[in-house]
PDB file of N, CA and C in Angstrom:
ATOM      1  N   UNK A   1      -5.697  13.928  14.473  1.00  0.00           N
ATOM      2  CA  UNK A   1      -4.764  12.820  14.460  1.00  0.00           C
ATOM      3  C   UNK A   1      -3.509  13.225  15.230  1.00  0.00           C
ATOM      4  N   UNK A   2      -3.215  12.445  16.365  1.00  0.00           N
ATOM      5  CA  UNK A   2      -1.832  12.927  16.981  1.00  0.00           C
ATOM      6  C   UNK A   2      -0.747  12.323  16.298  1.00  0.00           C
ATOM      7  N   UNK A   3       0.270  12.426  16.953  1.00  0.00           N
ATOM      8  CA  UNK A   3       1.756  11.864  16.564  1.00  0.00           C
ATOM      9  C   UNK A   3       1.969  10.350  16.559  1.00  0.00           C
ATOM     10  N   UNK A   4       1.448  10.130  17.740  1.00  0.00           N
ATOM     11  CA  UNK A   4       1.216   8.745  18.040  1.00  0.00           C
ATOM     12  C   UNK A   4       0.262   7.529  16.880  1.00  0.00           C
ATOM     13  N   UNK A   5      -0.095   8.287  15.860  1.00  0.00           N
ATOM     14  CA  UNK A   5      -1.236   7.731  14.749  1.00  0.00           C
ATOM     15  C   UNK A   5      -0.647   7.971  13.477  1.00  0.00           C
ATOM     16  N   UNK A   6       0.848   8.180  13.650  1.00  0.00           N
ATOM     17  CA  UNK A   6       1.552   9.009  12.247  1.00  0.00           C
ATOM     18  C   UNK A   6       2.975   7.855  12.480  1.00  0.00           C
ATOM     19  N   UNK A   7       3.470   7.051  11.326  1.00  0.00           N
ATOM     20  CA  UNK A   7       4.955   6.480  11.431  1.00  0.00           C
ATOM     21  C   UNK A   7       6.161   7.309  11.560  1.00  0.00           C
ATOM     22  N   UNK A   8       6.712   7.555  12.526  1.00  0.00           N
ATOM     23  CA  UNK A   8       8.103   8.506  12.576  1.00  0.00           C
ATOM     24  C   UNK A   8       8.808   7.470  11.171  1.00  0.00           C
ATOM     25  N   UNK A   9       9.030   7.251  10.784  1.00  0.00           N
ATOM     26  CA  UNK A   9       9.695   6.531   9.573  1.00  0.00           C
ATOM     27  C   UNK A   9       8.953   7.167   8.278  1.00  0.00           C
ATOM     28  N   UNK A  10       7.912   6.705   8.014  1.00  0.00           N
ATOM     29  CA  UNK A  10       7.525   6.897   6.157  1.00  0.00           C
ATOM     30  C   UNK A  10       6.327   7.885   6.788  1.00  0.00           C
ATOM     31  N   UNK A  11       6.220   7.983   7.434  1.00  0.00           N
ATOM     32  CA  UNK A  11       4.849   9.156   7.681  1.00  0.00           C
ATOM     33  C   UNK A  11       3.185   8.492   7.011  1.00  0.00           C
ATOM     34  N   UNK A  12       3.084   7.192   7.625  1.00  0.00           N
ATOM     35  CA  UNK A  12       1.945   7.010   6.921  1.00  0.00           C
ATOM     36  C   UNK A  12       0.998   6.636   8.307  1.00  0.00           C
ATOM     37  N   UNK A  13      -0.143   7.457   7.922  1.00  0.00           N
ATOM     38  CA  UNK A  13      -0.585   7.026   9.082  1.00  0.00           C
ATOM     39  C   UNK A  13      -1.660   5.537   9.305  1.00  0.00           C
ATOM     40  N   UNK A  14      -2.136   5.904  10.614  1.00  0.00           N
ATOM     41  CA  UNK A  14      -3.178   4.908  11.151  1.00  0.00           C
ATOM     42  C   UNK A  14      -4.307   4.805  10.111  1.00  0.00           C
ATOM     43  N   UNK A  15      -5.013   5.632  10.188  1.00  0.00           N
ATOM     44  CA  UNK A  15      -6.159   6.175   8.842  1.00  0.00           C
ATOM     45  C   UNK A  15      -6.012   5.569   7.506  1.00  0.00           C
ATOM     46  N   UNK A  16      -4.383   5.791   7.159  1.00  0.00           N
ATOM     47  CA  UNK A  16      -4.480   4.896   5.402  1.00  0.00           C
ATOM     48  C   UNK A  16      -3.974   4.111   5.700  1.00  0.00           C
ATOM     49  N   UNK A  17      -3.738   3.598   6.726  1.00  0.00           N
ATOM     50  CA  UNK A  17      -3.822   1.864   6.864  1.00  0.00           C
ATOM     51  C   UNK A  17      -4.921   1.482   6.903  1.00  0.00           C
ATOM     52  N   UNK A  18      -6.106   2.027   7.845  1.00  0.00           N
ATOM     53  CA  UNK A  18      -7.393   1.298   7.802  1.00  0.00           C
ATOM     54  C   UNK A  18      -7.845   1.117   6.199  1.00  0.00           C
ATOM     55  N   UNK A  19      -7.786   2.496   5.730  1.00  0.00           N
ATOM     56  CA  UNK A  19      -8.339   2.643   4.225  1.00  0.00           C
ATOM     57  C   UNK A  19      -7.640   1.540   3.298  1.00  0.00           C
ATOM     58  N   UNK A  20      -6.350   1.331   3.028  1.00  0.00           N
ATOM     59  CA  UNK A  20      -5.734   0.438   2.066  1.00  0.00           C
ATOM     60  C   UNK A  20      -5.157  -1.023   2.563  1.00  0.00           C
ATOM     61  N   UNK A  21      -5.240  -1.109   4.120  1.00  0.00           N
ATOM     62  CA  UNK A  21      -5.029  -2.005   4.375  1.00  0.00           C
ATOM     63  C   UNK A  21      -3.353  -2.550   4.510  1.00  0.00           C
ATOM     64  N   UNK A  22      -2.545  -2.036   4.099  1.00  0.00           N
ATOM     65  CA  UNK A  22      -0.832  -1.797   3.623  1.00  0.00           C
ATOM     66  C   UNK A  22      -0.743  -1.130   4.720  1.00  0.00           C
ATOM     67  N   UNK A  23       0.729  -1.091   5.126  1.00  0.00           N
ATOM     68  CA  UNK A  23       1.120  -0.451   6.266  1.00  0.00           C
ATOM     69  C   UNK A  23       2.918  -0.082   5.373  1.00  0.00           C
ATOM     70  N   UNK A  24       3.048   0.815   5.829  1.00  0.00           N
ATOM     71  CA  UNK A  24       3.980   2.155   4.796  1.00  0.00           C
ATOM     72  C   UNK A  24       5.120   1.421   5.275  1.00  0.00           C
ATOM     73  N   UNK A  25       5.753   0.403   5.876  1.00  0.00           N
ATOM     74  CA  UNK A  25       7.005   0.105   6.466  1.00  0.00           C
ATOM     75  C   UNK A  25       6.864  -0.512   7.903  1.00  0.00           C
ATOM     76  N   UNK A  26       8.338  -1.304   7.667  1.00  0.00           N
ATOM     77  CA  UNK A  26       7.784  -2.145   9.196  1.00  0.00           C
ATOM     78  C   UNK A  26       8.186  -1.531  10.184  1.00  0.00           C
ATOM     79  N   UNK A  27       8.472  -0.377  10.618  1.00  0.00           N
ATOM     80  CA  UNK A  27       8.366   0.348  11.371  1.00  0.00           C
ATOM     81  C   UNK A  27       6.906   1.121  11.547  1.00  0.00           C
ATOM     82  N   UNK A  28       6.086   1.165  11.192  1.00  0.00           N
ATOM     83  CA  UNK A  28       4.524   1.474  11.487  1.00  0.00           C
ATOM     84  C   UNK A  28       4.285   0.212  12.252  1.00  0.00           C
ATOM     85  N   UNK A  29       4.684  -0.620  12.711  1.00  0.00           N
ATOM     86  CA  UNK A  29       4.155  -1.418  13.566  1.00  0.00           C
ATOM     87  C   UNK A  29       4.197  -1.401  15.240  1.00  0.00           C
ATOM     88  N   UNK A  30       5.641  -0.160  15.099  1.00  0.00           N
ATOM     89  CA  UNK A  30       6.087  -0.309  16.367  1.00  0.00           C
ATOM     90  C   UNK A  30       5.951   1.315  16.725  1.00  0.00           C
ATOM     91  N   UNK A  31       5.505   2.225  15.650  1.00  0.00           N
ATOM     92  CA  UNK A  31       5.568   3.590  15.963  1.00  0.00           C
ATOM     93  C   UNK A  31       4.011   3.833  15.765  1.00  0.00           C
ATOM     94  N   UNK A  32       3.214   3.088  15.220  1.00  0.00           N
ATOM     95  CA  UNK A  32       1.841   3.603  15.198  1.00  0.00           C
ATOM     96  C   UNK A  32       0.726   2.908  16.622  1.00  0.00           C
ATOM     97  N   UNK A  33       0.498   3.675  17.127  1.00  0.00           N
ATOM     98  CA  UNK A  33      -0.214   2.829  18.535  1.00  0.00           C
ATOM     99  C   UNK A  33      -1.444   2.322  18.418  1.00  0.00           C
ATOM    100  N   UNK A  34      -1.915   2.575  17.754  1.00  0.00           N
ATOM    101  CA  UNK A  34      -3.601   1.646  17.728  1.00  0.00           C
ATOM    102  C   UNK A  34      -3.059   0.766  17.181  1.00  0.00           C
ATOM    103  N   UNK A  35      -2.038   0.646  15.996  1.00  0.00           N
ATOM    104  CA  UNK A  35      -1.928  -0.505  15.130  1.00  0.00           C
ATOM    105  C   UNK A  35      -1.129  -1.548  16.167  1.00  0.00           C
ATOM    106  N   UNK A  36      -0.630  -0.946  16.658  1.00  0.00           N
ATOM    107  CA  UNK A  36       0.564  -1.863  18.044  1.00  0.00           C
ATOM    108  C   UNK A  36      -0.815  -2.907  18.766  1.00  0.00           C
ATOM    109  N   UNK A  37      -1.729  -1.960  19.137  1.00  0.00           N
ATOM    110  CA  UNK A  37      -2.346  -2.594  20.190  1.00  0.00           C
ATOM    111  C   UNK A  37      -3.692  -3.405  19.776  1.00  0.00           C
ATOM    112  N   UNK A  38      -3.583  -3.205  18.212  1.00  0.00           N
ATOM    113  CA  UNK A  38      -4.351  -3.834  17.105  1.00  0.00           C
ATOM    114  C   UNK A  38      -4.546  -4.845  16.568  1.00  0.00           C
ATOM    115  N   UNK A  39      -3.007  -5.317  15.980  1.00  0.00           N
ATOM    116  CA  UNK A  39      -2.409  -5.519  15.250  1.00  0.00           C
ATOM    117  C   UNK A  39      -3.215  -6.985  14.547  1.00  0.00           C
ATOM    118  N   UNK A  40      -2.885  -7.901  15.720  1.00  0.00           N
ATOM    119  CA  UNK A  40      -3.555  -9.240  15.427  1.00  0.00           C
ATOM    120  C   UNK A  40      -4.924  -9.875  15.501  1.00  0.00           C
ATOM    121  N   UNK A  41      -5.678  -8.288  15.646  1.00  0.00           N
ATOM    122  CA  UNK A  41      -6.893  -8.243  15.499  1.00  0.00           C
ATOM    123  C   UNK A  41      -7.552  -8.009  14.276  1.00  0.00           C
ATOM    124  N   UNK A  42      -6.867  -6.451  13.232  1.00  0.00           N
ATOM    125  CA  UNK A  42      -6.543  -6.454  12.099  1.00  0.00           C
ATOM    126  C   UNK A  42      -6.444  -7.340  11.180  1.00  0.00           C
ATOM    127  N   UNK A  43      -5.612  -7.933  11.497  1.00  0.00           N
ATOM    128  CA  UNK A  43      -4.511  -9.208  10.174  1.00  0.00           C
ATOM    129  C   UNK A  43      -4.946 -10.145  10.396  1.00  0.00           C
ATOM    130  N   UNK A  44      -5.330 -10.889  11.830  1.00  0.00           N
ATOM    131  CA  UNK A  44      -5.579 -12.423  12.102  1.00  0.00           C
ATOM    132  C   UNK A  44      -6.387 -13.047  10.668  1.00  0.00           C
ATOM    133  N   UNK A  45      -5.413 -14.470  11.015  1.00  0.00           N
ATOM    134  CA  UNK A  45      -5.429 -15.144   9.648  1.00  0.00           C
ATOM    135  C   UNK A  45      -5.096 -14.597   8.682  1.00  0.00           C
ATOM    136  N   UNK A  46      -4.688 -13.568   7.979  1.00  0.00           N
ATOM    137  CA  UNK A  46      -4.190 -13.168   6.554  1.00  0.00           C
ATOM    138  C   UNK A  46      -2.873 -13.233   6.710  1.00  0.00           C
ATOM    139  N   UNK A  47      -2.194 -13.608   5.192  1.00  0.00           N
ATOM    140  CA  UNK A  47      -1.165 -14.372   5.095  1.00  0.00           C
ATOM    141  C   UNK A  47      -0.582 -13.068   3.802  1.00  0.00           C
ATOM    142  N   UNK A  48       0.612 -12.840   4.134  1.00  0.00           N
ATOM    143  CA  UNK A  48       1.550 -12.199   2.692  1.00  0.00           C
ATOM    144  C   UNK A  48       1.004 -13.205   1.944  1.00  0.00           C
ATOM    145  N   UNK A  49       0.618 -12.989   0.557  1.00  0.00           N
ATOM    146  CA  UNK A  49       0.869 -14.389  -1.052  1.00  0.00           C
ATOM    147  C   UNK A  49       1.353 -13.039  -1.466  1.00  0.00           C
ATOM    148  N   UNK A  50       2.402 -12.740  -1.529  1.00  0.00           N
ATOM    149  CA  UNK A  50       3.161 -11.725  -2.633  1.00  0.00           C
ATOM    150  C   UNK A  50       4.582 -12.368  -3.429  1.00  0.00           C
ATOM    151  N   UNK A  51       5.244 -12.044  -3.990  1.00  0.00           N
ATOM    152  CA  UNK A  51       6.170 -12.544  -4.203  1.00  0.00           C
ATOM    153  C   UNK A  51       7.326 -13.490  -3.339  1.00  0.00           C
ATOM    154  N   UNK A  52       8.454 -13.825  -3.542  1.00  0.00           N
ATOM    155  CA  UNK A  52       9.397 -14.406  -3.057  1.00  0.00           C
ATOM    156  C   UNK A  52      10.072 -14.680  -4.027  1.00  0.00           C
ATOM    157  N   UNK A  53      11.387 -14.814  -3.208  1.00  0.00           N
ATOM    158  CA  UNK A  53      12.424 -14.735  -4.084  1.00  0.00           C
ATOM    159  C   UNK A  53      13.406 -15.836  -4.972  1.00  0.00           C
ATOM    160  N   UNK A  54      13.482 -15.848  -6.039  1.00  0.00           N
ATOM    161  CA  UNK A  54      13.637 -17.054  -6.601  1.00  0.00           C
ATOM    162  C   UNK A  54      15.003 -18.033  -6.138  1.00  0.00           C
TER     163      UNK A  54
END
C-alpha cells in the first residue's frame, strides 16, 4: 500500500474503505487516489439517511 492509498488526515486507508464502506474524514476524498478517481463509481446513487440536525 503506498502513501497515495493512506489519508494524510485520519490515516485511514483505501482498503478499509472498501471493507466498511465509511471513509475516515472528508479529507480521504481528496488525499486518497483510487477513491478520487472512484468515487462516483463507489457511491453512485447512495444517499447519507443518518442523522440531521434538529
Amino acid at each position: 500500500m503506498s502513501l497515495k492509498d493512506i489519508c494524510s488526515n485520519c490515516g485511514t486507508s483505501y482498503k478499509e474503505i472498501m471493507r466498511t464502506g465509511f471513509v475516515g474524514c472528508e479529507e480521504c476524498y481528496r488525499s486518497i487516489q483510487p477513491l478520487t478517481e472512484n468515487v462516483r463509481e463507489l457511491f453512485d446513487g447512495k444517499m447519507h439517511s443518518g442523522r440531521s440536525p434538529k
